[in-house]
PDB file of N, CA and C in Angstrom:
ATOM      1  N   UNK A   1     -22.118 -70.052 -43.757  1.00  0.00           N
ATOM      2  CA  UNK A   1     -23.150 -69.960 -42.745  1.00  0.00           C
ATOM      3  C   UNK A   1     -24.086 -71.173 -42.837  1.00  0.00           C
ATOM      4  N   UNK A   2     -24.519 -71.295 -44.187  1.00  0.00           N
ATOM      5  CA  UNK A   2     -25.833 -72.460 -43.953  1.00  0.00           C
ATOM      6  C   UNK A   2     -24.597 -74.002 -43.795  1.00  0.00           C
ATOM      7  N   UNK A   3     -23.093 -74.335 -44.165  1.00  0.00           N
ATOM      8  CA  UNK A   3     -22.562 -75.499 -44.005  1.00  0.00           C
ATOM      9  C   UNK A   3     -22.531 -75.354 -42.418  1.00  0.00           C
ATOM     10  N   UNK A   4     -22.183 -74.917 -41.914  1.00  0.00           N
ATOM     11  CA  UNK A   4     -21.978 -74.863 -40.207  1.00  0.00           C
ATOM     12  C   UNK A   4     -23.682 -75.224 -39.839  1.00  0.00           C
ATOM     13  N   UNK A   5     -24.483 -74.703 -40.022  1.00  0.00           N
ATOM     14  CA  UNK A   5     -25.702 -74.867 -39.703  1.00  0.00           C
ATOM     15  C   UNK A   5     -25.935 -76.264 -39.856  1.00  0.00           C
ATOM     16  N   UNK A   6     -26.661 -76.453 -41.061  1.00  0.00           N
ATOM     17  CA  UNK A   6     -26.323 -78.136 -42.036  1.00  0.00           C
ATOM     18  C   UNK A   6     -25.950 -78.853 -40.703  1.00  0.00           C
ATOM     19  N   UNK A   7     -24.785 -78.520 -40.758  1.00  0.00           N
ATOM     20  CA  UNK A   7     -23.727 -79.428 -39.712  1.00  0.00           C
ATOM     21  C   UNK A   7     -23.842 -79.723 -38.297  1.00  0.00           C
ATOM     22  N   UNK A   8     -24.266 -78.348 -37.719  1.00  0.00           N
ATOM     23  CA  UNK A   8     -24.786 -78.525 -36.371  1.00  0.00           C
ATOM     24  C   UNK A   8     -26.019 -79.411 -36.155  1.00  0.00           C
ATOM     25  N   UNK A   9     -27.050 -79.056 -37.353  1.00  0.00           N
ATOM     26  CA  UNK A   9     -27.920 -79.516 -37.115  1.00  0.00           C
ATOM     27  C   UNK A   9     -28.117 -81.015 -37.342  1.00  0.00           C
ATOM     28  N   UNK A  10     -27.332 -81.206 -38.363  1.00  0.00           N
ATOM     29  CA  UNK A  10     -27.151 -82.952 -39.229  1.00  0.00           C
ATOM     30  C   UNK A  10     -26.556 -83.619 -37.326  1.00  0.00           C
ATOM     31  N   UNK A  11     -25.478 -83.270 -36.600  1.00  0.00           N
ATOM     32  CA  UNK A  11     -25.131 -83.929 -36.069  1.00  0.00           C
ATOM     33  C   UNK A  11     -26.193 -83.915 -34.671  1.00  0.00           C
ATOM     34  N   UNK A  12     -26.592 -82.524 -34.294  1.00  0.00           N
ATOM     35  CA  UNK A  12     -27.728 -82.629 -33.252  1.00  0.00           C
ATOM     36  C   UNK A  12     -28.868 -84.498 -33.752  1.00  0.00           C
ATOM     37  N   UNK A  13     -29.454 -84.292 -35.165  1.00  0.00           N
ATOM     38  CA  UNK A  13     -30.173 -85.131 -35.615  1.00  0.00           C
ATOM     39  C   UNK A  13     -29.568 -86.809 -35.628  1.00  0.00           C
ATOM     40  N   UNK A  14     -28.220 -86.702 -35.722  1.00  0.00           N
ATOM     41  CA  UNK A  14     -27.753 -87.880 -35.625  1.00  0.00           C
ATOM     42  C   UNK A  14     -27.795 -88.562 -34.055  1.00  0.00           C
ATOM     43  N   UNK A  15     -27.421 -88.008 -32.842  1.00  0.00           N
ATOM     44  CA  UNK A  15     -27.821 -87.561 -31.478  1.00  0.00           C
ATOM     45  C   UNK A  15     -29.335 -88.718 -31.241  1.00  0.00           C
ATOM     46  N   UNK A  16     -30.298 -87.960 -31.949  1.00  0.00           N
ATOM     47  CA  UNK A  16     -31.279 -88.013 -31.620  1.00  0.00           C
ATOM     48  C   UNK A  16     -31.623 -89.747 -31.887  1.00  0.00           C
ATOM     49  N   UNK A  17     -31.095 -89.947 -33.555  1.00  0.00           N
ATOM     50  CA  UNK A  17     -31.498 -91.202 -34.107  1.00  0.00           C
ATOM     51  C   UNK A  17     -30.933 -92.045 -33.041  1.00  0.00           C
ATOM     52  N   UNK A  18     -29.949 -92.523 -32.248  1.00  0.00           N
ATOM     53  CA  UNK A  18     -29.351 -93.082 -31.546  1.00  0.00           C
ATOM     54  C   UNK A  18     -30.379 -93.868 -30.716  1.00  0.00           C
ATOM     55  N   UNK A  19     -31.310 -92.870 -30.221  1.00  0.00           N
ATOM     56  CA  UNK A  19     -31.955 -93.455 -28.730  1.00  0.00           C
ATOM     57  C   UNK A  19     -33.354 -93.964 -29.627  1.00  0.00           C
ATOM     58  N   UNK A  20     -33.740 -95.455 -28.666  1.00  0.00           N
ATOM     59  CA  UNK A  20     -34.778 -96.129 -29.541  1.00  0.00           C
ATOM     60  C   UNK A  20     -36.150 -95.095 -28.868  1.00  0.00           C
ATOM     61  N   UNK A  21     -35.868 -94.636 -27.674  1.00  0.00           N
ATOM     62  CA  UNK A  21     -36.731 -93.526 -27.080  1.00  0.00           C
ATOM     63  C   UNK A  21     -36.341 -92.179 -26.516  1.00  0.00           C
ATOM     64  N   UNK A  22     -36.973 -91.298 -26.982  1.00  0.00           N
ATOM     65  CA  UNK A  22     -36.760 -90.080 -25.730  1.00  0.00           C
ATOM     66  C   UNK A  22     -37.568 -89.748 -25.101  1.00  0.00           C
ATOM     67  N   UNK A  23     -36.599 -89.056 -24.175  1.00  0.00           N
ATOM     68  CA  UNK A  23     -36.962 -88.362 -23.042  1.00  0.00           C
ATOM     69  C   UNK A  23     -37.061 -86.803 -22.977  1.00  0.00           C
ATOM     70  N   UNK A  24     -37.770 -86.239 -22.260  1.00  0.00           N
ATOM     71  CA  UNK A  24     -38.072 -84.890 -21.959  1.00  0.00           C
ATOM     72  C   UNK A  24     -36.698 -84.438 -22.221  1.00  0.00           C
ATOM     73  N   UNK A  25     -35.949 -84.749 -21.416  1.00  0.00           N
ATOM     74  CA  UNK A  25     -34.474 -84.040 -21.297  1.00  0.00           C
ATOM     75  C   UNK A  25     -33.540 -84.454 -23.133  1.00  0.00           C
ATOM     76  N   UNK A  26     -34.153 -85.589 -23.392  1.00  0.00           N
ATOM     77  CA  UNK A  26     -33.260 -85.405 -24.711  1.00  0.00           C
ATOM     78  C   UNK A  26     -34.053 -84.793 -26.020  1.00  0.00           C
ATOM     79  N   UNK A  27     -35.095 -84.118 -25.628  1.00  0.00           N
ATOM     80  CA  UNK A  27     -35.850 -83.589 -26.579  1.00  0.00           C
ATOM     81  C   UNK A  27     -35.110 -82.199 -26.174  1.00  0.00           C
ATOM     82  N   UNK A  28     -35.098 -81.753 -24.938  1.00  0.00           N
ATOM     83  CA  UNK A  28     -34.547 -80.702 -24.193  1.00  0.00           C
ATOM     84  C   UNK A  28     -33.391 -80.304 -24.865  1.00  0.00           C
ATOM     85  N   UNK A  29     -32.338 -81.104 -25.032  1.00  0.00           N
ATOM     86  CA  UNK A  29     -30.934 -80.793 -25.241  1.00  0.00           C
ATOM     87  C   UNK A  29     -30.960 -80.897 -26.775  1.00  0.00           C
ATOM     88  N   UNK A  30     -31.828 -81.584 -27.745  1.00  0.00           N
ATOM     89  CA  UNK A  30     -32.003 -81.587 -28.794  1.00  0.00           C
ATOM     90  C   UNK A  30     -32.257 -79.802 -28.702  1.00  0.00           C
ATOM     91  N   UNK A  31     -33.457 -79.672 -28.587  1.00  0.00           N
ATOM     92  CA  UNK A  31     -33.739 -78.022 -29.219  1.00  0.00           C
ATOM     93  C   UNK A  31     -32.643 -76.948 -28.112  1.00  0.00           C
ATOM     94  N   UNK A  32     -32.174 -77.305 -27.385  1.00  0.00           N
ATOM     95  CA  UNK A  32     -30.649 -76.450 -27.237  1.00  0.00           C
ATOM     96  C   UNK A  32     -29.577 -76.264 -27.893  1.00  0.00           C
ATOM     97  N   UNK A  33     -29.893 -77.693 -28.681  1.00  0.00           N
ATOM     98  CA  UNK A  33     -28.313 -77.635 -29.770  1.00  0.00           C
ATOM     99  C   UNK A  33     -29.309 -76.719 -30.846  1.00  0.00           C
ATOM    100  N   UNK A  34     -30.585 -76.832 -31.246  1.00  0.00           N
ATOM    101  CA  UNK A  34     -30.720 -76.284 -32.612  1.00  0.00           C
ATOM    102  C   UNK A  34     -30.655 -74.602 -32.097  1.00  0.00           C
ATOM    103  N   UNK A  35     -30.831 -74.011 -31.035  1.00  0.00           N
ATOM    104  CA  UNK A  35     -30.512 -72.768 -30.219  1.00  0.00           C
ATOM    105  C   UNK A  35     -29.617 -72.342 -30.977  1.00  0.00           C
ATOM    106  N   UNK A  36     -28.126 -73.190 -30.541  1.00  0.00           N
ATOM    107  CA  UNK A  36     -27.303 -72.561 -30.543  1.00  0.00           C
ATOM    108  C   UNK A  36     -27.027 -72.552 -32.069  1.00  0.00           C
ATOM    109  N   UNK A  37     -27.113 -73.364 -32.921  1.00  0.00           N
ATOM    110  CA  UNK A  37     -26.864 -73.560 -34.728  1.00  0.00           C
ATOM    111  C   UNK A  37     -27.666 -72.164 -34.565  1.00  0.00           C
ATOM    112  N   UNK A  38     -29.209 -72.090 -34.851  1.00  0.00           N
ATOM    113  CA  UNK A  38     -29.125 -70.658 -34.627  1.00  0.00           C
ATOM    114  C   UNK A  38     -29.329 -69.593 -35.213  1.00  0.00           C
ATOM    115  N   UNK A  39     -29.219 -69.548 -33.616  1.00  0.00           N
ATOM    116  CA  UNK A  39     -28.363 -68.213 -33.201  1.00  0.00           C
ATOM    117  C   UNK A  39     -26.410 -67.912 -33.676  1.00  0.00           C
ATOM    118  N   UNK A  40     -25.861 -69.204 -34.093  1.00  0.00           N
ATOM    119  CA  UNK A  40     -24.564 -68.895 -34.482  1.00  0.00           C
ATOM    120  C   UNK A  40     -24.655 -68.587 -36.254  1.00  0.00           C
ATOM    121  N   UNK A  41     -26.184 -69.376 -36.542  1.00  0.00           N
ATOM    122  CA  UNK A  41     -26.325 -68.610 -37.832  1.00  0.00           C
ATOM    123  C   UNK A  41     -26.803 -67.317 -38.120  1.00  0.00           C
ATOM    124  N   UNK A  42     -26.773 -66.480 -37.381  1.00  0.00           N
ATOM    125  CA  UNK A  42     -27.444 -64.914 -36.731  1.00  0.00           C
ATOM    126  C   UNK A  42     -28.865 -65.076 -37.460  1.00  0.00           C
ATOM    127  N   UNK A  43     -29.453 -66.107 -36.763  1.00  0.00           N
ATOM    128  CA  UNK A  43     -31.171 -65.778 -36.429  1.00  0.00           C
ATOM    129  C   UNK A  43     -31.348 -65.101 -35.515  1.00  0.00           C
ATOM    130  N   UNK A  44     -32.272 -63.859 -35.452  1.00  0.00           N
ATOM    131  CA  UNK A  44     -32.705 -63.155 -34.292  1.00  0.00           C
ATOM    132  C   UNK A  44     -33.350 -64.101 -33.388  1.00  0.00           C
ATOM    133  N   UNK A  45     -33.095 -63.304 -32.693  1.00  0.00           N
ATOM    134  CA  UNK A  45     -33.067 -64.080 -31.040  1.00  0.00           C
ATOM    135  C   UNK A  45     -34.723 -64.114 -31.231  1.00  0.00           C
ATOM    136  N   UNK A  46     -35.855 -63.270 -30.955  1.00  0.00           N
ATOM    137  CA  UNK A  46     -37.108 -63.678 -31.268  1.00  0.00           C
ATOM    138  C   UNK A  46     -37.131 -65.021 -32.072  1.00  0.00           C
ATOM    139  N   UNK A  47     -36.707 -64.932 -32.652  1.00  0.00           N
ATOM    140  CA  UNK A  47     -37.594 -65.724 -34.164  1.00  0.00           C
ATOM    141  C   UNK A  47     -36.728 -67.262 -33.085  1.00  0.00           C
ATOM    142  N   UNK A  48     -35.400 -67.222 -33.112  1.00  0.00           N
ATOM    143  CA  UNK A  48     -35.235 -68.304 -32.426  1.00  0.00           C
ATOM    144  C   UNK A  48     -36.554 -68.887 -31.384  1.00  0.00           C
ATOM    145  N   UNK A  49     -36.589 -68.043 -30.095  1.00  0.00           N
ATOM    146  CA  UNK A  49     -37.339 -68.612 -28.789  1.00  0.00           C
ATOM    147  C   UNK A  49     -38.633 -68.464 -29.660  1.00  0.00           C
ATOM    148  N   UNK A  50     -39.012 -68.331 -30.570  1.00  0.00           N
ATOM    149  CA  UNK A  50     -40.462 -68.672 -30.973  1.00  0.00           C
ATOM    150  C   UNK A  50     -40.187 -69.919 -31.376  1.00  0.00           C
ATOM    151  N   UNK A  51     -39.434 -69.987 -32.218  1.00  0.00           N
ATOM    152  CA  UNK A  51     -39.548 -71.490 -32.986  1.00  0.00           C
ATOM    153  C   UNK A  51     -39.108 -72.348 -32.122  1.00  0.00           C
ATOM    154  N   UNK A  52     -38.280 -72.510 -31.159  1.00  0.00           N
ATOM    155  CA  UNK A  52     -38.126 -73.510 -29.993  1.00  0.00           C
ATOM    156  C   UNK A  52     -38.919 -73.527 -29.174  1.00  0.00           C
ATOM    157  N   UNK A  53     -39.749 -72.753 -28.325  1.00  0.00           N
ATOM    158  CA  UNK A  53     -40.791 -73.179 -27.861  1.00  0.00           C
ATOM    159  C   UNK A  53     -41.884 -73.815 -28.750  1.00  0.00           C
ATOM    160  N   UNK A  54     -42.166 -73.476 -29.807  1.00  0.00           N
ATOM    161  CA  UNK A  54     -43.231 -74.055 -31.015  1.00  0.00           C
ATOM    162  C   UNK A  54     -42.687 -75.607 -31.208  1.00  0.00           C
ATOM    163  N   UNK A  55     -41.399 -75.392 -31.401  1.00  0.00           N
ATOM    164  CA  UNK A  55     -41.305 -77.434 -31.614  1.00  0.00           C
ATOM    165  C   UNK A  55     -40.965 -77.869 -30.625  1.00  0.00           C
ATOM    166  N   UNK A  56     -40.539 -77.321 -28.781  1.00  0.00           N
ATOM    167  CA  UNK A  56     -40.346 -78.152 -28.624  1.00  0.00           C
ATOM    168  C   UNK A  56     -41.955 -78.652 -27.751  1.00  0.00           C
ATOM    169  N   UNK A  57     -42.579 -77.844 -27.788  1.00  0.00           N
ATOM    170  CA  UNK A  57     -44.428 -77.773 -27.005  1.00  0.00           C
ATOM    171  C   UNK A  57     -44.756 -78.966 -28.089  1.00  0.00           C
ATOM    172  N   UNK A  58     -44.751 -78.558 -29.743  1.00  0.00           N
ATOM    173  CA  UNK A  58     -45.400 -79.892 -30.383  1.00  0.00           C
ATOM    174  C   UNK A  58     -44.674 -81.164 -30.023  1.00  0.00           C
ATOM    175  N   UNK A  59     -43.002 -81.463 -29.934  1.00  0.00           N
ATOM    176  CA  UNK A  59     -42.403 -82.320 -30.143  1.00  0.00           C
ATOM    177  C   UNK A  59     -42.782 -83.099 -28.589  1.00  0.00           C
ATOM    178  N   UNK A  60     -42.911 -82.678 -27.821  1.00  0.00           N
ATOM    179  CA  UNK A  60     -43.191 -83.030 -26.368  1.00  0.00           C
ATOM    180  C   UNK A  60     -44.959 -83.231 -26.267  1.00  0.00           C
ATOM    181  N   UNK A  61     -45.804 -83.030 -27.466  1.00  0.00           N
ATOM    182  CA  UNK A  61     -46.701 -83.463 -26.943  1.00  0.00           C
ATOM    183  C   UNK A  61     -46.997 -84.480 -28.210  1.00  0.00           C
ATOM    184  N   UNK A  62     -46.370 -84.966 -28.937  1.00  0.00           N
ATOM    185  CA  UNK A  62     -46.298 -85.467 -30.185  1.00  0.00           C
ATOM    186  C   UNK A  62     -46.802 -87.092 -29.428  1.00  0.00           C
ATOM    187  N   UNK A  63     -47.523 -87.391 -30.334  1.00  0.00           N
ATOM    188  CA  UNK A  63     -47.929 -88.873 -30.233  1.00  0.00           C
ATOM    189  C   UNK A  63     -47.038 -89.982 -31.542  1.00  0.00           C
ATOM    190  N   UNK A  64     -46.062 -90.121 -31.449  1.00  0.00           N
ATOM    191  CA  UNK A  64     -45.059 -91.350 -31.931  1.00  0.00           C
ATOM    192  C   UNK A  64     -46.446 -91.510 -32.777  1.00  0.00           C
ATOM    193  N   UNK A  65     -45.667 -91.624 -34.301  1.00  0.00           N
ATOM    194  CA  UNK A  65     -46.667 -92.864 -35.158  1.00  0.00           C
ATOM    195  C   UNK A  65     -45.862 -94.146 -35.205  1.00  0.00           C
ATOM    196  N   UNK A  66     -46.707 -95.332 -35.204  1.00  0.00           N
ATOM    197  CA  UNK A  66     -45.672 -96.762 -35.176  1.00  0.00           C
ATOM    198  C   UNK A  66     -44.835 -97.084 -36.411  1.00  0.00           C
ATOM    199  N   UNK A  67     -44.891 -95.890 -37.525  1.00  0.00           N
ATOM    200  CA  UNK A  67     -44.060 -96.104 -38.684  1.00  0.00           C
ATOM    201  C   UNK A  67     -42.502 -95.642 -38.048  1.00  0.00           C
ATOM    202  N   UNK A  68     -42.515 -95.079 -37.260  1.00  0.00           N
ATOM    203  CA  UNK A  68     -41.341 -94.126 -37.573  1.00  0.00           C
ATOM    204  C   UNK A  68     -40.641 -93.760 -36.354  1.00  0.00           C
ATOM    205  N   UNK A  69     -39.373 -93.338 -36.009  1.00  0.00           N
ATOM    206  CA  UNK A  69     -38.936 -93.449 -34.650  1.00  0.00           C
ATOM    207  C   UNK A  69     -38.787 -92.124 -33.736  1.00  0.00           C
ATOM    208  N   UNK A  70     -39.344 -91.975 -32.256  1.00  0.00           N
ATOM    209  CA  UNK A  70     -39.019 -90.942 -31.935  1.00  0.00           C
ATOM    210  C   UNK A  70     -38.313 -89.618 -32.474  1.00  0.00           C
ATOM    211  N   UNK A  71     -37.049 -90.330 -32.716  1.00  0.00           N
ATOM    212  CA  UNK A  71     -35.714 -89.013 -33.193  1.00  0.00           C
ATOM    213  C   UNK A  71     -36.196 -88.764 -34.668  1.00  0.00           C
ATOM    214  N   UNK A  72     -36.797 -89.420 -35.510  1.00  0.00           N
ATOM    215  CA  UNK A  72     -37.630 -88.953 -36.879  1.00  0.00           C
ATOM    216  C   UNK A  72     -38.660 -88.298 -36.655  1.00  0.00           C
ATOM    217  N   UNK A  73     -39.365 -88.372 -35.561  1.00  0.00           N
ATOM    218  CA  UNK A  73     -40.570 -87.310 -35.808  1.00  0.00           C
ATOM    219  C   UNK A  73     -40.080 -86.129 -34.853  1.00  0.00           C
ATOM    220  N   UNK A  74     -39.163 -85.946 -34.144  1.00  0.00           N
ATOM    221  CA  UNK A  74     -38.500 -84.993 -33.977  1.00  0.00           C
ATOM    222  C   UNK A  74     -37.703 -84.493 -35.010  1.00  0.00           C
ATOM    223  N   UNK A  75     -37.334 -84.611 -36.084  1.00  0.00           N
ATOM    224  CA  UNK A  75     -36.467 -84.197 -36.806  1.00  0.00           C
ATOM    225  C   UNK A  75     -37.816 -83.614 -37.854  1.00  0.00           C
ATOM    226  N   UNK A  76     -38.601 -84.628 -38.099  1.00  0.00           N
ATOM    227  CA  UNK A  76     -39.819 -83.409 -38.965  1.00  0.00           C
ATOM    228  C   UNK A  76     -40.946 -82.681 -38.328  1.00  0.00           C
ATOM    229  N   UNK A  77     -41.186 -82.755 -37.193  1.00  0.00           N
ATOM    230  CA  UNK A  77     -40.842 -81.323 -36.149  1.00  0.00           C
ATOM    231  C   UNK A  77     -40.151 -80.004 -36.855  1.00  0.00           C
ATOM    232  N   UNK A  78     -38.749 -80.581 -36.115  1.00  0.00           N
ATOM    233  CA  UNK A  78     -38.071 -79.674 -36.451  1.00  0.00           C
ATOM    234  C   UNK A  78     -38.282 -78.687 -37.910  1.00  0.00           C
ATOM    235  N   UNK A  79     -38.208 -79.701 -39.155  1.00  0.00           N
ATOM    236  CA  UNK A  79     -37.950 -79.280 -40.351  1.00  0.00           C
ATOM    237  C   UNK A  79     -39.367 -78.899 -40.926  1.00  0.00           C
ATOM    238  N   UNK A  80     -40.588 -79.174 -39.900  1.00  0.00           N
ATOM    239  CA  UNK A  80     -41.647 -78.281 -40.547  1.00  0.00           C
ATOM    240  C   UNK A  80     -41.925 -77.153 -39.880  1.00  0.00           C
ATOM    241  N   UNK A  81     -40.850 -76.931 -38.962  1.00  0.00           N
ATOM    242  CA  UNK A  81     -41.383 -75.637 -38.133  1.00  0.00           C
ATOM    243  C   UNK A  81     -40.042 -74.439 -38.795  1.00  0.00           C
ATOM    244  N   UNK A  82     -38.641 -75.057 -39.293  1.00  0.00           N
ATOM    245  CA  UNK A  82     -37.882 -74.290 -40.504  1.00  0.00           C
ATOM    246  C   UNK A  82     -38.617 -73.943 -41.809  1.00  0.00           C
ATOM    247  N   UNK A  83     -39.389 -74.830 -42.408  1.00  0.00           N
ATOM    248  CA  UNK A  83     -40.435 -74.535 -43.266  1.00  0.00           C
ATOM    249  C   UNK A  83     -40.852 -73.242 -43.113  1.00  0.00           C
ATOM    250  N   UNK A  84     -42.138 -73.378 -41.921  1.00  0.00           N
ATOM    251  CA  UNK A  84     -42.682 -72.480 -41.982  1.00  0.00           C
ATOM    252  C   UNK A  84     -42.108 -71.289 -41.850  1.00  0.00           C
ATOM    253  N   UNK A  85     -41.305 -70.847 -41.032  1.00  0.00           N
ATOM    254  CA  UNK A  85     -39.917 -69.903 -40.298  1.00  0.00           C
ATOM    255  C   UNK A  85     -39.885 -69.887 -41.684  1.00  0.00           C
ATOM    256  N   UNK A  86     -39.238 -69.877 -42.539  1.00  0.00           N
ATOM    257  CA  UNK A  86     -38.733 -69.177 -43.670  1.00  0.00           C
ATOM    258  C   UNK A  86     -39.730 -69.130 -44.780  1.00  0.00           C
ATOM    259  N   UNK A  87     -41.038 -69.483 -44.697  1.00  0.00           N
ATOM    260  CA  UNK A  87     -41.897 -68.793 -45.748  1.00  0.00           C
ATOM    261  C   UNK A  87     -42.845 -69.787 -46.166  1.00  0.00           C
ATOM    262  N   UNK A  88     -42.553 -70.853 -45.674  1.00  0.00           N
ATOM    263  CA  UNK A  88     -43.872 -71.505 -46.090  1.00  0.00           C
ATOM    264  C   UNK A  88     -43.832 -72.904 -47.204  1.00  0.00           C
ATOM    265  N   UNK A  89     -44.267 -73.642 -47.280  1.00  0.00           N
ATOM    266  CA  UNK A  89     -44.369 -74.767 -48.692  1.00  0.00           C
ATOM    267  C   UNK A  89     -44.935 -73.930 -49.779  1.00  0.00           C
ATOM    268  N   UNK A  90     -45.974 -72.558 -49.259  1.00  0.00           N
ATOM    269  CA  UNK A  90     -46.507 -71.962 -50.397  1.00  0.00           C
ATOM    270  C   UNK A  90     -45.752 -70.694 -50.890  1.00  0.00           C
ATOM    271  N   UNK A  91     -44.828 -70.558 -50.597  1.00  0.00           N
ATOM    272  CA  UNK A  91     -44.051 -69.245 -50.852  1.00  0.00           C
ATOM    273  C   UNK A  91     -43.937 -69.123 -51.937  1.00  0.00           C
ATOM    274  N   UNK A  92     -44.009 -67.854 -52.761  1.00  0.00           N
ATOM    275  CA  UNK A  92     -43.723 -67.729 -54.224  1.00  0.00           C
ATOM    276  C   UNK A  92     -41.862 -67.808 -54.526  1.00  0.00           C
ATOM    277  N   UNK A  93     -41.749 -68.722 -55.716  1.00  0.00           N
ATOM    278  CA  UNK A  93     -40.781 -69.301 -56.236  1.00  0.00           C
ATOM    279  C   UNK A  93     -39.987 -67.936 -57.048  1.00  0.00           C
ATOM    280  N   UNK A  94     -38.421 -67.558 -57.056  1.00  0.00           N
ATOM    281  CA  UNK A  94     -38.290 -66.595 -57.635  1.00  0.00           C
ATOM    282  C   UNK A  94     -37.808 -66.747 -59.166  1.00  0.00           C
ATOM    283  N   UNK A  95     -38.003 -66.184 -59.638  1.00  0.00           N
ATOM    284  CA  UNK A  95     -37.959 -66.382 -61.586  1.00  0.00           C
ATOM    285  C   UNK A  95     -36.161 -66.221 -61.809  1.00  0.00           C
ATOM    286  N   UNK A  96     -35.558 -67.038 -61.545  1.00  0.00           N
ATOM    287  CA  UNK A  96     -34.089 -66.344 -61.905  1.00  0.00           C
ATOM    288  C   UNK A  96     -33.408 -66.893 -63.717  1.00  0.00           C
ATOM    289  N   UNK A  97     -34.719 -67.040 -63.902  1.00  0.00           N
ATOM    290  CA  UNK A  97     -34.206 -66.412 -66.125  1.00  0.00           C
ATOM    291  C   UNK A  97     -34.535 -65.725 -66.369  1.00  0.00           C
ATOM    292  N   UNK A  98     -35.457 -64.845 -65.371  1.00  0.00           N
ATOM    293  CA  UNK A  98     -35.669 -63.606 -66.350  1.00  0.00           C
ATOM    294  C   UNK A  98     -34.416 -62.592 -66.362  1.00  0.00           C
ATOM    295  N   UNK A  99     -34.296 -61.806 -67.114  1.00  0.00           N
ATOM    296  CA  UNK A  99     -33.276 -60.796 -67.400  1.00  0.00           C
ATOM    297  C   UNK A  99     -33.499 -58.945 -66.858  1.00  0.00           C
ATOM    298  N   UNK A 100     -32.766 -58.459 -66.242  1.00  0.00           N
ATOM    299  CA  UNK A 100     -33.011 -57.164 -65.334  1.00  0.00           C
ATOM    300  C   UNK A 100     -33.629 -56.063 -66.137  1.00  0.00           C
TER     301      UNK A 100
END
């Protein structure tokens, strides 16, 4: 499940690096491909259309920094809005030496 994901998503991101700019529509088809990764990774459908409207409202109103290229600050977009979606930078870490 997460290699297919990985994968969808590595190549959606590769997509993106290509263009020295985007456009509405390739920000568009960007968060359609991450839709479908997914939802084919059985994310509930909520949690999906939250998090795609959430990056693609920031990613579309995102002001480019001159370090870095369109399809990169779409991609950490993306990967801080998976962050949060699964728990956070502050999430508690699980102990796996301790013994049952």
């Amino acid at each position: 499940m997460f290699d297919s994901l990985a994968t969808r998503l590595g190549a959606t991101f590769d997509k993106l690096m290509r263009h020295g700019s985007l456009t509405e529509g390739d920000v568009s088809a960007a968060m359609r491909e991450v839709r479908v990764a997914l939802l084919e990774a059985d994310v509930a459908l909520p949690v999906v259309k939250q998090f795609i409207d959430e990056a693609k409202a920031e990613a579309l109103g995102a002001e480019v920094l001159k370090s870095v290229t369109p399809g990169q600050q779409v991609i950490k977009i993306v990967n801080d809005h998976l962050v949060k979606m699964l728990g956070g930078a502050g999430s508690v870490a699980i102990n796996l030496a301790a013994e049952p």
